[in-house]
Protein backbone atom coordinates (compact mmCIF):
# COMPACT_ATOMS: atom_id res chain seq x y z
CA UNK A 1 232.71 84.37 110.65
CA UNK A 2 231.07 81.31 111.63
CA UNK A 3 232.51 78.47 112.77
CA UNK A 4 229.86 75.44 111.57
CA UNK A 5 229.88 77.12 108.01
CA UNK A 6 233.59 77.31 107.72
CA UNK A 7 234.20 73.60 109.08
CA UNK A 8 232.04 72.60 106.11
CA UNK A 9 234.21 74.17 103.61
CA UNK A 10 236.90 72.96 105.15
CA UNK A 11 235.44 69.18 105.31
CA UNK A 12 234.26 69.54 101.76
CA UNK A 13 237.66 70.14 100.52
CA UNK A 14 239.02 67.48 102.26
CA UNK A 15 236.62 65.09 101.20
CA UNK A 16 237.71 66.30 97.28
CA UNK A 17 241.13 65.62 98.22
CA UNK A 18 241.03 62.31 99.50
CA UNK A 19 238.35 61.41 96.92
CA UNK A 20 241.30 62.82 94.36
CA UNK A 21 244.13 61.22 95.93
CA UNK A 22 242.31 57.50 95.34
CA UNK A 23 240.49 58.00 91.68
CA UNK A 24 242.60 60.86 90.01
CA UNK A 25 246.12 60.94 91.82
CA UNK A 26 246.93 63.45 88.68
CA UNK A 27 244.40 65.85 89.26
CA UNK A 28 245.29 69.60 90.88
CA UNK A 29 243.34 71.06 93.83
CA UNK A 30 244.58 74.11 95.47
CA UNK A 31 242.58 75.75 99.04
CA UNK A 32 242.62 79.90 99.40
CA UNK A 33 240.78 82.09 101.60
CA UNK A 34 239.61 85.40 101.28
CA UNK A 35 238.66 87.76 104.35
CA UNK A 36 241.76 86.58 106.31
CA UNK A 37 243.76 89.30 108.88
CA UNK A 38 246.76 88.00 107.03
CA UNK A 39 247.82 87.54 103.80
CA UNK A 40 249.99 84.51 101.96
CA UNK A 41 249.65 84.67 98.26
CA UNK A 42 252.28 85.36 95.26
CA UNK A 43 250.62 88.37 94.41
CA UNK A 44 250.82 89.96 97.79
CA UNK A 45 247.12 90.92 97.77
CA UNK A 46 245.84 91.94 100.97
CA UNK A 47 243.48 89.34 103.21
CA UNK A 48 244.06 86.24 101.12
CA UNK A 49 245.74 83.21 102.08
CA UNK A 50 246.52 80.58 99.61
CA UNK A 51 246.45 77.31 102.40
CA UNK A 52 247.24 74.73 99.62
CA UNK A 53 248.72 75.53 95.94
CA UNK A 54 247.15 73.81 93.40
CA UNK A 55 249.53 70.44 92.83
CA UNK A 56 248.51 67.00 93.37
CA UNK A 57 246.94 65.75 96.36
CA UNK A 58 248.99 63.92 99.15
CA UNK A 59 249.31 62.84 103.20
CA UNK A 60 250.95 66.32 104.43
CA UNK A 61 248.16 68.06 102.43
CA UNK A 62 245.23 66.36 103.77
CA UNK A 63 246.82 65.94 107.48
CA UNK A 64 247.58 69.92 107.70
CA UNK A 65 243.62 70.45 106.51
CA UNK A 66 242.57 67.97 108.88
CA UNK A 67 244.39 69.67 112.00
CA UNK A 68 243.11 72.85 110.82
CA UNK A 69 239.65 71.54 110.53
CA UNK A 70 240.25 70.04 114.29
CA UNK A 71 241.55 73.26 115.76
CA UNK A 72 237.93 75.16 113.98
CA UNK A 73 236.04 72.72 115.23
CA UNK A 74 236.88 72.19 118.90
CA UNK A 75 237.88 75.87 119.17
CA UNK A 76 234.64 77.57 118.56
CA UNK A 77 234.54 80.72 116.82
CA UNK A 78 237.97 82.04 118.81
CA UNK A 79 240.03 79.27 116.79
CA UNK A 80 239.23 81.46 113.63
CA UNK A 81 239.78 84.24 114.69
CA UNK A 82 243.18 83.53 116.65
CA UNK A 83 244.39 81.31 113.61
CA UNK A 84 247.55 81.53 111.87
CA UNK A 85 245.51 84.00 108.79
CA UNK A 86 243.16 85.89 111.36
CA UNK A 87 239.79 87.60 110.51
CA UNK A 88 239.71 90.48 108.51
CA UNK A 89 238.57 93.65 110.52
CA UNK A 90 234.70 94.48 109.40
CA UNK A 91 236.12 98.16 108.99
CA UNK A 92 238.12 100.40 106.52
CA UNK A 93 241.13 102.22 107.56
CA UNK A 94 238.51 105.33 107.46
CA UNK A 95 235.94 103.10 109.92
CA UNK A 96 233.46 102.71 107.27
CA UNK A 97 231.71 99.24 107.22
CA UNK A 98 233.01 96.39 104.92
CA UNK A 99 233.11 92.43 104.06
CA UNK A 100 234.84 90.08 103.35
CA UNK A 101 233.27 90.41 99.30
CA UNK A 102 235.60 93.60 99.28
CA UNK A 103 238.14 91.10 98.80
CA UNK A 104 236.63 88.67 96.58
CA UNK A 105 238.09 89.77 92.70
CA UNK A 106 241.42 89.61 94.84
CA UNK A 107 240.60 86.16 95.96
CA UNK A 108 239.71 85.35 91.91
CA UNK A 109 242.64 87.03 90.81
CA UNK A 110 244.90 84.75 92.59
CA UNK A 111 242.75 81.58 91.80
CA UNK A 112 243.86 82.33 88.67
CA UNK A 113 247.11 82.32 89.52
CA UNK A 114 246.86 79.39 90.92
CA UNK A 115 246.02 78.12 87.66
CA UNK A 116 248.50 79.82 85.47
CA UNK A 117 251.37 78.43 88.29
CA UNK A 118 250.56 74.94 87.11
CA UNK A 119 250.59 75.71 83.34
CA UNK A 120 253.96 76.90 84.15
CA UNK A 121 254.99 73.97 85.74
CA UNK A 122 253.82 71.87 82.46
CA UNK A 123 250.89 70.99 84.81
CA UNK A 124 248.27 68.79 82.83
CA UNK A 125 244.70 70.82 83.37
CA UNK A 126 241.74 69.54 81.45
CA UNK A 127 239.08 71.13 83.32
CA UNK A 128 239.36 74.29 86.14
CA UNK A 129 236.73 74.74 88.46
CA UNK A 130 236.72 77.06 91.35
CA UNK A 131 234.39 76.24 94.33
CA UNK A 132 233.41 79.19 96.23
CA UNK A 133 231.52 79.05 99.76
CA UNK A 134 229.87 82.37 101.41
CA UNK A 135 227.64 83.04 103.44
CA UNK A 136 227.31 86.62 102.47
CA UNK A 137 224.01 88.16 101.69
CA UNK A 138 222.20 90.86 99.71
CA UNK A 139 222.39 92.82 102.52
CA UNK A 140 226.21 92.73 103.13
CA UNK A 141 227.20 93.37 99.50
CA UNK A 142 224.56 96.56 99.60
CA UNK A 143 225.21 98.25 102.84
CA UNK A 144 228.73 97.08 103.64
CA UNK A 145 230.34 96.08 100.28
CA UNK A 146 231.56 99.25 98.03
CA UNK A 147 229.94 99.55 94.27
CA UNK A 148 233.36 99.12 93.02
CA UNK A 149 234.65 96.15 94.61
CA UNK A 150 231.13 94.52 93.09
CA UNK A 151 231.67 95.38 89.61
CA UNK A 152 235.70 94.28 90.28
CA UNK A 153 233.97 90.95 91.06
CA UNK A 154 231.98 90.65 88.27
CA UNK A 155 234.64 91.52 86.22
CA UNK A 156 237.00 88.82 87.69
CA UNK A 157 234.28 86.41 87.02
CA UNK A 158 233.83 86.67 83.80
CA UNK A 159 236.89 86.77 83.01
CA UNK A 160 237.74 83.48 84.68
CA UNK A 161 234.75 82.37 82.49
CA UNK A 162 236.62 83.91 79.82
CA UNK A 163 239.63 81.77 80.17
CA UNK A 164 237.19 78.32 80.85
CA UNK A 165 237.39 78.14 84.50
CA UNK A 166 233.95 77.94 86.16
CA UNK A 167 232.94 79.05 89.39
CA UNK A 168 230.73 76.61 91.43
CA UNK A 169 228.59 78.65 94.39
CA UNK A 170 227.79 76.65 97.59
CA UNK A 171 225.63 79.65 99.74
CA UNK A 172 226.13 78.51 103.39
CA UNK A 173 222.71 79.79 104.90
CA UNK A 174 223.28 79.65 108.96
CA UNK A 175 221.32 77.45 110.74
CA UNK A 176 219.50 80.64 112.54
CA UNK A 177 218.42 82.39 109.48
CA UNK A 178 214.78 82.99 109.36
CA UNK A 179 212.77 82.63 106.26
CA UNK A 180 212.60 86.38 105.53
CA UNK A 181 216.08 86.76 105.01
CA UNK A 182 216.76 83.40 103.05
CA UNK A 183 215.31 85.33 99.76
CA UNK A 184 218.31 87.55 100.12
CA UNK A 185 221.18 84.83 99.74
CA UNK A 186 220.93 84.83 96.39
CA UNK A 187 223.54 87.83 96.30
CA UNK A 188 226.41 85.60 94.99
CA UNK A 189 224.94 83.25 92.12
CA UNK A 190 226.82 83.11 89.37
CA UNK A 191 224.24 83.69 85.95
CA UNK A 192 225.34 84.26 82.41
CA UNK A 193 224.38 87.83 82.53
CA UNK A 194 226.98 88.49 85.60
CA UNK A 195 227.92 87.72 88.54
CA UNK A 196 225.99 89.73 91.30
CA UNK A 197 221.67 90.14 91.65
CA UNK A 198 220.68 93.15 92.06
């Protein structure tokens, strides 16, 4: 986990909020993460914390992403890991390597939910985007991401695309990546033909 990158995801969803909270007061954002220690969702998946449900965005929404954002920030990278949701280990219960991308048709699945919540709740949704920031690369989802978690990802994906919700990328590439290994972060783009290069 790195710090910088997750501060920007965390800034950039603020920034949506308050943007929302001024133009379209009626508009639904919701904030999860994937690849947490803990887990805080309806569908009691492991390593997923829904932060925010999707409902309209006000004050205690924006000031409790704000103090999270300031506890990241000035805490370096032990703030993540010793927050409320944790880290996810980087192992199996057998030891064998993983990421957080084991996790990520989980991490759809309850997007979804998100989304389904609100329809429940007589929510008005025109349009449903999910924004999705990683920083994982080829790399991780070929040596330390199982075959079957990716195609349970690509699945999810397209059937979010199925039911109109599109996923926006944003690749976070860290600031020390050379230029050898910035080919690689292409791992997570989102095409027609699916949702993993390989």
């Amino acid at each position: 986990v790195r710090t910088g990158m997750f501060a920007s995801a965390l800034r950039a969803s603020l920034l949506v909020i308050k943007d929302k909270i001024i133009s379209h007061e009626d508009d639904l954002q919701g904030v999860v993460f994937y690849g947490t220690k803990d887990k805080r969702n309806t569908t009691d998946f492991e390593n997923i914390v829904v932060e925010c449900d999707a409902d309209s965005p006000d004050a205690a929404r924006i000031l409790s992403l704000e103090k999270l954002l300031q506890q990241t920030a000035s805490g370096g990278d032990a703030a993540i890991a010793n927050a409320p949701y944790g880290v996810m280990s980087d192992v199996d219960a057998s030891g064998s390597p993983i990421t957080s991308a084991s996790r990520l048709s989980d991490a759809l699945w309850v997007t979804s939910a998100l989304f389904t919540a609100a329809n429940a709740r007589g929510a008005k949704v025109s349009s449903r985007r999910v924004w999705l920031f990683t920083n994982l690369t080829d790399n991780d989802l070929a040596t330390r991401t199982p075959q079957r978690a990716r195609d349970q990802a690509l699945q999810k994906a397209k059937d979010l695309a199925d039911l109109a919700i599109q996923i926006n990328l944003f690749m976070m590439i860290p600031p020390d990546a050379d230029d050898s290994s910035s080919s690689n972060r292409r791992a997570n783009v989102v095409t027609e033909d699916g949702w993993w290069t390989r």
